[in-house]
N, C-alpha and C. Protein backbone atom coordinates (compact mmCIF):
# COMPACT_ATOMS: atom_id res chain seq x y z
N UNK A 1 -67.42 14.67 -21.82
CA UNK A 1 -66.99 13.36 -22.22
C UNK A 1 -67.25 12.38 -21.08
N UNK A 2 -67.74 11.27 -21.16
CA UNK A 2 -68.11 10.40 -20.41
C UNK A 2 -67.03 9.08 -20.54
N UNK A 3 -66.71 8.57 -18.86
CA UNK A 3 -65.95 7.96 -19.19
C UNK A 3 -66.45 6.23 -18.81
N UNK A 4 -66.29 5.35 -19.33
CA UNK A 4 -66.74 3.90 -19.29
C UNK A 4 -66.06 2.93 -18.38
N UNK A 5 -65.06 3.36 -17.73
CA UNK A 5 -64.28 2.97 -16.68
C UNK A 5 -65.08 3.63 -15.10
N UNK A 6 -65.69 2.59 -15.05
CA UNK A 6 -67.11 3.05 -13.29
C UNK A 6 -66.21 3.67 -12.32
N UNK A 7 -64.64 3.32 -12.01
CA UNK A 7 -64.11 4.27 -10.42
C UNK A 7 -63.68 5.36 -11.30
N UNK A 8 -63.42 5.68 -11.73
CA UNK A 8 -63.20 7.07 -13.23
C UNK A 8 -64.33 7.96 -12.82
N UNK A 9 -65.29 7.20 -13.67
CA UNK A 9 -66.06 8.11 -13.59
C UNK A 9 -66.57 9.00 -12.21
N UNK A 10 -67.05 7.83 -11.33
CA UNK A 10 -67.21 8.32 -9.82
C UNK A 10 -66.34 8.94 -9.33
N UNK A 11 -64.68 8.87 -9.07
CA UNK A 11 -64.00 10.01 -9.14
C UNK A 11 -64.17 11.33 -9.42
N UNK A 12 -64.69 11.21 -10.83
CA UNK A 12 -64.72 13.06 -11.75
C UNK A 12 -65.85 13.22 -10.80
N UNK A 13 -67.15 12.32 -10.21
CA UNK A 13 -68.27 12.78 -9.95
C UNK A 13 -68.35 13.29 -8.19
N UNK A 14 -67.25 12.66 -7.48
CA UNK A 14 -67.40 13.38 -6.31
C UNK A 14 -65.97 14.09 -6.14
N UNK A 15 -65.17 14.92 -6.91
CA UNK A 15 -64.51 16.41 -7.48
C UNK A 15 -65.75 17.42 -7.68
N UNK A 16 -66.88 17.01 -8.55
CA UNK A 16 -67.63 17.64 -8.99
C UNK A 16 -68.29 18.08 -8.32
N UNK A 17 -68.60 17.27 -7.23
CA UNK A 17 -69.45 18.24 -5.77
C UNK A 17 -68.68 18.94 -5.01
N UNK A 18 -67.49 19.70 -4.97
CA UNK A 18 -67.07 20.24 -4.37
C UNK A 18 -67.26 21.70 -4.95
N UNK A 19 -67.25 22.71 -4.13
CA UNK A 19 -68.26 24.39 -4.84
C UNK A 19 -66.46 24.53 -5.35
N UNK A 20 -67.14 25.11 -6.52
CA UNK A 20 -66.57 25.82 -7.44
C UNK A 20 -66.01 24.93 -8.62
N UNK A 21 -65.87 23.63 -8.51
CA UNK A 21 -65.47 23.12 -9.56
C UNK A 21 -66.72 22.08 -10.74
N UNK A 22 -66.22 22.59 -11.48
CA UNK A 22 -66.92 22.22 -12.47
C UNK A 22 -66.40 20.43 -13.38
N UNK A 23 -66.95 20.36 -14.38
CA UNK A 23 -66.76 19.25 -14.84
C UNK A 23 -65.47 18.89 -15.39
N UNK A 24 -64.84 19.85 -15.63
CA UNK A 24 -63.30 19.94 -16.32
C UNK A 24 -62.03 19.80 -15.37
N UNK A 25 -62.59 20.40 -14.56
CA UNK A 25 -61.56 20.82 -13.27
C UNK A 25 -61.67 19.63 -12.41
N UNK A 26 -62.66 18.96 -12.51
CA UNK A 26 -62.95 17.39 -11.73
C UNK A 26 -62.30 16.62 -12.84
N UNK A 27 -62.33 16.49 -14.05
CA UNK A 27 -61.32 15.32 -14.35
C UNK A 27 -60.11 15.89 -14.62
N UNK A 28 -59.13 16.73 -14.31
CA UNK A 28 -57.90 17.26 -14.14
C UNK A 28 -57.61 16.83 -12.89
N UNK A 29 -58.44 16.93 -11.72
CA UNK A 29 -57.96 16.59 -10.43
C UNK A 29 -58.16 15.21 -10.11
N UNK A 30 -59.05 14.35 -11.29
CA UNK A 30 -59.24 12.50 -11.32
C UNK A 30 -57.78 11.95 -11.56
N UNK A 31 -57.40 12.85 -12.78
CA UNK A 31 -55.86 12.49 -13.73
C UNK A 31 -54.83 12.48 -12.67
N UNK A 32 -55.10 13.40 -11.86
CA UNK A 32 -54.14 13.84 -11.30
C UNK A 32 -53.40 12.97 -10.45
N UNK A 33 -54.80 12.64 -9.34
CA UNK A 33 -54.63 11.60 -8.42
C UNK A 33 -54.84 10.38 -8.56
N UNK A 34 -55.42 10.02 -9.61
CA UNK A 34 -54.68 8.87 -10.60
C UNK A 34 -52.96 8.41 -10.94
N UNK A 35 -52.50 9.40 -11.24
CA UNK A 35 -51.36 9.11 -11.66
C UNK A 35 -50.24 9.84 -10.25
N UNK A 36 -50.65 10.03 -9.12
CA UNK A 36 -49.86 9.76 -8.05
C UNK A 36 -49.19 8.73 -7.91
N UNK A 37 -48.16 8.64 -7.50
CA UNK A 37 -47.52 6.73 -6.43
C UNK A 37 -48.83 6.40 -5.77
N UNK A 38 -48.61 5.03 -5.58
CA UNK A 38 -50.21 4.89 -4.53
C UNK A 38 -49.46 5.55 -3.38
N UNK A 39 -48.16 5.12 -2.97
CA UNK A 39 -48.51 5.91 -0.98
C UNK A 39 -48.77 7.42 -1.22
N UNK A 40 -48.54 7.96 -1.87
CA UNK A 40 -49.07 9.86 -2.35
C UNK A 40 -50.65 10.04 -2.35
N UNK A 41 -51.20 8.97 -3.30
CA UNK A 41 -52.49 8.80 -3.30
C UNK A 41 -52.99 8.33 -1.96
N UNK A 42 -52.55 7.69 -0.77
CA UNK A 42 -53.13 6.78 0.18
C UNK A 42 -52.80 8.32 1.39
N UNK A 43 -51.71 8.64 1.03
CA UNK A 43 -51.89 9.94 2.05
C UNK A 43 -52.54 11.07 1.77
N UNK A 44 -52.38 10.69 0.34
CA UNK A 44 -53.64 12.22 0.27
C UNK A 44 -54.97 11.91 0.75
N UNK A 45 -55.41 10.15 0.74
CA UNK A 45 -56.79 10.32 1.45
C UNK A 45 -56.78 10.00 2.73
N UNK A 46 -55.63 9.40 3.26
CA UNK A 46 -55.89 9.46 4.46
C UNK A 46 -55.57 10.54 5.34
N UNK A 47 -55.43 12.07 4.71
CA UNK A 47 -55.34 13.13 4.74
C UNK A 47 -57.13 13.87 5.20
N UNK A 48 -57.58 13.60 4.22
CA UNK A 48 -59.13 13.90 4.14
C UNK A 48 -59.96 12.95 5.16
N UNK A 49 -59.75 11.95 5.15
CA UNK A 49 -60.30 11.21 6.23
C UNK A 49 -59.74 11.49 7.92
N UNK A 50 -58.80 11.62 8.31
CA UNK A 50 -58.19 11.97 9.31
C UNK A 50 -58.60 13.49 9.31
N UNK A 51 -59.01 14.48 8.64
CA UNK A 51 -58.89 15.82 8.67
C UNK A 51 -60.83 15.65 9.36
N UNK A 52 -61.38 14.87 8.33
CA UNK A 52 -63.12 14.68 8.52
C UNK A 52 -63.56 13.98 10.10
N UNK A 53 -62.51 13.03 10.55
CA UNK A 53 -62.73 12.63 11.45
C UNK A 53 -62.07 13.61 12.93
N UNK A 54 -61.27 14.32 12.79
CA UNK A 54 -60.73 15.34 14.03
C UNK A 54 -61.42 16.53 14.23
N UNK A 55 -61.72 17.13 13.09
CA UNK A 55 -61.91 18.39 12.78
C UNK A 55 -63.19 18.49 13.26
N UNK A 56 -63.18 19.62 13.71
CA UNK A 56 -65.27 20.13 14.56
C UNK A 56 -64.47 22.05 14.76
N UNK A 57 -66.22 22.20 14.85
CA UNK A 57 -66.41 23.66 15.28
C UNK A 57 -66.02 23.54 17.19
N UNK A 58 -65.27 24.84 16.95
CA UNK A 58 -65.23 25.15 18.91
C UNK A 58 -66.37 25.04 19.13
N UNK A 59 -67.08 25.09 20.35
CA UNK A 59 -68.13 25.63 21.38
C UNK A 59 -68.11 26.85 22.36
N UNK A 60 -66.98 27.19 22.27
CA UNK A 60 -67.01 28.95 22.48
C UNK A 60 -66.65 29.45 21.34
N UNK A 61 -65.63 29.17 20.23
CA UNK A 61 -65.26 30.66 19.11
C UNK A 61 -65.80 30.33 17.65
N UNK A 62 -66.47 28.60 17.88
CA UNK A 62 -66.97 28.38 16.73
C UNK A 62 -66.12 28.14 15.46
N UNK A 63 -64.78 28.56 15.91
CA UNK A 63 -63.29 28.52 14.80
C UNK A 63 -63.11 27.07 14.56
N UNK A 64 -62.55 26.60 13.56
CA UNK A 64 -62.46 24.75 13.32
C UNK A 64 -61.50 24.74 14.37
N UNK A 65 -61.16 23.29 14.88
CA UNK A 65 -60.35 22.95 15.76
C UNK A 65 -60.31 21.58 15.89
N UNK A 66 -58.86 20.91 16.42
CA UNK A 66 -59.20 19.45 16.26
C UNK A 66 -58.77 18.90 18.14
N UNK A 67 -59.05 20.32 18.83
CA UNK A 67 -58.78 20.04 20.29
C UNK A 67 -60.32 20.26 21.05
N UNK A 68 -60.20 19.61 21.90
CA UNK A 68 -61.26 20.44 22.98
C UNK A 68 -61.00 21.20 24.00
N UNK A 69 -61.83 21.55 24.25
CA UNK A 69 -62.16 23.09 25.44
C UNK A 69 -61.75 22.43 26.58
């Protein structure tokens, strides 16, 4: 089902690039965080953004980490 509402749709469409989920499971998780409070919604992304911006591989164990050596 295609939806005619453009941040909708783009929503279901970057759920959809994440491995393992498929087209169904991306608009369950659109609905979802759609219908959060916005501050729920604003921490859940500034969750992902703060996680994308700290987060790196060690340089000795290669393990994620958001410290340095």
């Amino acid at each position: 089902m295609a939806y005619q509402v453009a941040p909708l749709a783009r929503l279901i469409e970057q759920f959809e690039r994440l491995p393992g989920i498929g087209r169904k499971t991306a608009q369950r998780l659109a609905f979802f965080v759609l219908n959060l409070p916005e501050k729920e919604a604003k921490k859940f992304a500034d969750a992902i953004l703060d996680a994308k911006e700290k987060i790196h591989c060690c340089s000795v164990c290669q393990n994620l980490t958001d410290a340095s050596v």
